[in-house]
Protein backbone atom coordinates (compact mmCIF):
# COMPACT_ATOMS: atom_id res chain seq x y z
CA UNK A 1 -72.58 5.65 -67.53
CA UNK A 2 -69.14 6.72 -66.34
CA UNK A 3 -68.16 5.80 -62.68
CA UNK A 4 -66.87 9.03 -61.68
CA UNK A 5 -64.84 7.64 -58.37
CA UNK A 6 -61.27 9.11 -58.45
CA UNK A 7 -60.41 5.32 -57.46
CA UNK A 8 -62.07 3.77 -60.31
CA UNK A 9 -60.05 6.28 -62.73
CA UNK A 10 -56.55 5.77 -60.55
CA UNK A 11 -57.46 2.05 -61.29
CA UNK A 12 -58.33 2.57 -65.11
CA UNK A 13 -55.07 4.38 -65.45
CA UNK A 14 -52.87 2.11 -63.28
CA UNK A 15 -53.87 -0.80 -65.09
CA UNK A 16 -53.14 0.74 -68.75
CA UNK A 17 -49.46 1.78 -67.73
CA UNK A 18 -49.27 -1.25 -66.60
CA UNK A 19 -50.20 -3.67 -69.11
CA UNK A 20 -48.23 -6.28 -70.36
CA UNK A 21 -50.31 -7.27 -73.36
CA UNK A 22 -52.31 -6.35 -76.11
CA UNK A 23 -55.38 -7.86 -74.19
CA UNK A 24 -54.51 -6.15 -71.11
CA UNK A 25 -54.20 -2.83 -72.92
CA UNK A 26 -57.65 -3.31 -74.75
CA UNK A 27 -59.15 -3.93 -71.38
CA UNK A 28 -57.92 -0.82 -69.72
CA UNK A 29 -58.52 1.93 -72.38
CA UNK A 30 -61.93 0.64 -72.60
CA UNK A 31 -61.93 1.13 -69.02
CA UNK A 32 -60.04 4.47 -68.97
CA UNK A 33 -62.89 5.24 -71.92
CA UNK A 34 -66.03 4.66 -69.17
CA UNK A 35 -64.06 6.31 -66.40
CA UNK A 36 -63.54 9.73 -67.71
CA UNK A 37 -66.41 9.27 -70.13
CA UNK A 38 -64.25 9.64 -73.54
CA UNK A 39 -64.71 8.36 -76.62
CA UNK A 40 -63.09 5.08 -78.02
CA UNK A 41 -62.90 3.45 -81.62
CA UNK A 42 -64.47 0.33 -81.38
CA UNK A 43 -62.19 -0.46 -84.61
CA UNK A 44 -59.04 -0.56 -82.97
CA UNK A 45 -56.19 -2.43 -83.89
CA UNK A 46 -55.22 -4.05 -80.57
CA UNK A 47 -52.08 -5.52 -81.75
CA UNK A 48 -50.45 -2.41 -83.23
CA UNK A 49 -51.24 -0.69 -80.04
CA UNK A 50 -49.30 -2.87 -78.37
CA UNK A 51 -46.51 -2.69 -80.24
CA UNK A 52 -46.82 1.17 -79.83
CA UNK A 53 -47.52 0.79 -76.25
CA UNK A 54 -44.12 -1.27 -75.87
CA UNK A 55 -42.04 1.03 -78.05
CA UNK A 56 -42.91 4.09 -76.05
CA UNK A 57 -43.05 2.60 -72.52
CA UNK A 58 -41.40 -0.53 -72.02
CA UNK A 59 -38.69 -1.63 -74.66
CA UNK A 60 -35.97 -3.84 -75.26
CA UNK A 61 -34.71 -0.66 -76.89
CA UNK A 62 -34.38 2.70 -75.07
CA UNK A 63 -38.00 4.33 -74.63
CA UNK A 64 -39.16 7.75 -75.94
CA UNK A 65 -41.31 7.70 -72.97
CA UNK A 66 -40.05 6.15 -70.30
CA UNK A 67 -42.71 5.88 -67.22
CA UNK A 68 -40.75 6.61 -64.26
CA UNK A 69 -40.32 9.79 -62.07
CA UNK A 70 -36.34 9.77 -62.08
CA UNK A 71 -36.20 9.64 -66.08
CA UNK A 72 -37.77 13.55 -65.68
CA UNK A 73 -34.80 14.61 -63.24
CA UNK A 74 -32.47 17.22 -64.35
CA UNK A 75 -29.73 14.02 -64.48
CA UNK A 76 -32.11 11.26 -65.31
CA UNK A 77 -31.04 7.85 -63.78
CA UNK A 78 -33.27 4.69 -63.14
CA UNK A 79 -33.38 3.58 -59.41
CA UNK A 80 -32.00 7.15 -58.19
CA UNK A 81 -33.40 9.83 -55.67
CA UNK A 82 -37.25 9.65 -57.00
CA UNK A 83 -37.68 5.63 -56.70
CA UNK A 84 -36.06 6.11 -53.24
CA UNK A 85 -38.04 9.03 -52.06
CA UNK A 86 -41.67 7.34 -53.21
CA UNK A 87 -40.37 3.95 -51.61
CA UNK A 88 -40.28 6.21 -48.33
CA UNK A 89 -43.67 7.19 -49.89
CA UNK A 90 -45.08 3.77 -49.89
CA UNK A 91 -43.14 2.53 -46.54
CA UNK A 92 -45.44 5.57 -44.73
CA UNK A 93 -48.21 3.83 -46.39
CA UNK A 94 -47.36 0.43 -45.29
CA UNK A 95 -47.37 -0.22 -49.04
CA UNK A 96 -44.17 -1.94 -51.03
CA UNK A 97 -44.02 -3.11 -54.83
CA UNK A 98 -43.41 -6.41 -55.62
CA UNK A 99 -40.03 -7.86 -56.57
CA UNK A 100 -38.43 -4.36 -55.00
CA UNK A 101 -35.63 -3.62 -57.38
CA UNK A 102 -37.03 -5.23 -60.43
CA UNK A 103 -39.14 -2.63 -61.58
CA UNK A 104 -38.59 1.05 -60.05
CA UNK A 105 -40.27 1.87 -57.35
CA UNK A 106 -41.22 5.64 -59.42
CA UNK A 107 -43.27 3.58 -62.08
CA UNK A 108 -46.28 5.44 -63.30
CA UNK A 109 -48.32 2.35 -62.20
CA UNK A 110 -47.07 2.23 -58.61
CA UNK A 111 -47.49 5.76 -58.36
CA UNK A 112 -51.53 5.60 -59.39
CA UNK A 113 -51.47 2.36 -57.67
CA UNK A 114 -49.85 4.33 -54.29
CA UNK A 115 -52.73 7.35 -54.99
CA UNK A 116 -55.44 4.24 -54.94
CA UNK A 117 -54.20 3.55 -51.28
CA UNK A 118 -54.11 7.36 -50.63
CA UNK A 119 -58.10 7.77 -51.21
CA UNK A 120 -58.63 3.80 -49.31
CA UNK A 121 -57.01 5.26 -46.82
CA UNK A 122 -58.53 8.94 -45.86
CA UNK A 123 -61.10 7.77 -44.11
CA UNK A 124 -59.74 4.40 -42.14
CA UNK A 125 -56.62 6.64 -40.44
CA UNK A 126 -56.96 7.62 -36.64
CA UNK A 127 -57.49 11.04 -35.64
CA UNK A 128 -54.16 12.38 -34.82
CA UNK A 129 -53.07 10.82 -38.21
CA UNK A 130 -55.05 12.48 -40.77
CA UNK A 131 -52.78 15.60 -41.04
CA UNK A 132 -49.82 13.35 -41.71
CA UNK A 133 -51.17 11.24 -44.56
CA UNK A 134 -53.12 14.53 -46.21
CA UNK A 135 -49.42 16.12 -46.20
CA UNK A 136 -47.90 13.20 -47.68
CA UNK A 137 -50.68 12.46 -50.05
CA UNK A 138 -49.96 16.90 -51.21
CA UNK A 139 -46.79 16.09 -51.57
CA UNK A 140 -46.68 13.07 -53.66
CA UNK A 141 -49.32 14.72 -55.83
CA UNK A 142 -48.76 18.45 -55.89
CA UNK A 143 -44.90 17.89 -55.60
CA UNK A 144 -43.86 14.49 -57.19
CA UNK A 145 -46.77 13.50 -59.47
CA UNK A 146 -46.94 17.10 -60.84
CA UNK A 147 -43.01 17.71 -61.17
CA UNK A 148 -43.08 14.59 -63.83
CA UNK A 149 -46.11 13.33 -65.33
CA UNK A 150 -46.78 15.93 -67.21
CA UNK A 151 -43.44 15.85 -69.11
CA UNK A 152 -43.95 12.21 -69.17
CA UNK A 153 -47.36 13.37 -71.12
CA UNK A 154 -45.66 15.58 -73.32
CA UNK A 155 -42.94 12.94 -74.43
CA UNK A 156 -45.71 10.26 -74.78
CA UNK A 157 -47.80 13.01 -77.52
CA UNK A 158 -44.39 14.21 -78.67
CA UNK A 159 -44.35 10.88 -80.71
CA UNK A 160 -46.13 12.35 -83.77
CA UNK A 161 -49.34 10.60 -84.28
CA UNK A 162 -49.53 8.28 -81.48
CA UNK A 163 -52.92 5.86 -81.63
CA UNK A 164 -56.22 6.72 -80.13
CA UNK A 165 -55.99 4.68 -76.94
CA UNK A 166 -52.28 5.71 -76.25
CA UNK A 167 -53.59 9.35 -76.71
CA UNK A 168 -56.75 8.86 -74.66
CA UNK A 169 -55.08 7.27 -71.89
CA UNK A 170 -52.45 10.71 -71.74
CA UNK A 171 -55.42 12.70 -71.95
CA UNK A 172 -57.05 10.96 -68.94
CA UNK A 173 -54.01 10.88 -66.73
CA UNK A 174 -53.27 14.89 -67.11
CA UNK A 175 -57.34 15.63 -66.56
CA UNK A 176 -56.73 13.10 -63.68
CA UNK A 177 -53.46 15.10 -62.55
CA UNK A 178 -55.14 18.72 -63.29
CA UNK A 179 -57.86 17.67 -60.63
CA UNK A 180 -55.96 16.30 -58.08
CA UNK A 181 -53.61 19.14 -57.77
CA UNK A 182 -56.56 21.82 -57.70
CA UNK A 183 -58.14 19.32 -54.87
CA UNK A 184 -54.49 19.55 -53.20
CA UNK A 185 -54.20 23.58 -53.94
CA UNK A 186 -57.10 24.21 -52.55
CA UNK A 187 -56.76 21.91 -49.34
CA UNK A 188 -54.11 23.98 -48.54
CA UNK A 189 -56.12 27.15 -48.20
């Protein structure tokens, strides 16, 4: 049975994006599979999904789909205005990724990872600081999350026939996004 916890799917997700192995990436989509409850072929080649998984999303050559906010901007450029606004982001969240300036801070899997310490922290905030965190938390998703992932999505399908757990894990992250901008659209009404 599928946990249906927003953090267990934020996790599922963050650690798929993440992976840096074929082993890791097995892991996850079976994970992403339970999460959101969606079917998985038990027949998978796990090796040629990680070669997949590096060509679109990591490298050594230029990526299709690269998994960072600022490749989506009108002038796309690594380490520019996104990774410093969700650093801000983070900082309000007393969060910070590790080895700052290795990795851009606007990483898909810092961003799930950032909406993981969103949901931890709704309910351990003080009174008077509620508001603030449910405005950032609309913004990152409604605003940041929404004005790239799902071009990030479409890149990642564009790809032609992409494997099953590379297209399961897009499908999960837009039902993911879908529902966590209707939670945000509605919050605001």
């Amino acid at each position: 049975m599928p946990d249906s916890s927003t953090s267990g799917q934020l996790k599922a997700l963050r650690d798929f994006f993440s992976a840096v192995d074929g082993a890791d990436i097995e892991s996850a989509a079976k994970d992403i599979s339970r999460q959101f409850a969606l079917p998985l072929d038990t027949a998978t080649d796990w090796l040629e999904v990680e070669y997949e998984f590096n060509r679109l999303f990591v490298g050594p050559r230029a990526v299709p789909a690269p998994p960072y906010a600022s490749a989506y901007r009108e002038e796309p450029s690594l380490m520019g205005p996104p990774t410093l606004e969700v650093r801000d982001a983070y900082r309000r969240l007393g969060l910070a990724v590790p080895d700052q300036g290795a990795t851009p801070d606007d990483h898909l899997a810092f961003e799930l990872d950032a909406m993981v310490a969103f949901d931890a922290l709704a309910g351990a905030v003080a009174a008077g600081e509620e508001a603030e965190l449910g405005e950032l938390r609309a913004w990152f998703v409604a605003e940041h999350m929404a004005g790239w992932v799902p071009r990030f999505i479409e890149a990642t399908r564009g790809q032609g026939d992409v494997s099953p757990p590379v297209a399961m894990a897009a499908s999960a992250l837009e039902q993911w996004l879908d529902q966590a901008v209707r939670a945000v659209d509605a919050a605001r009404q």
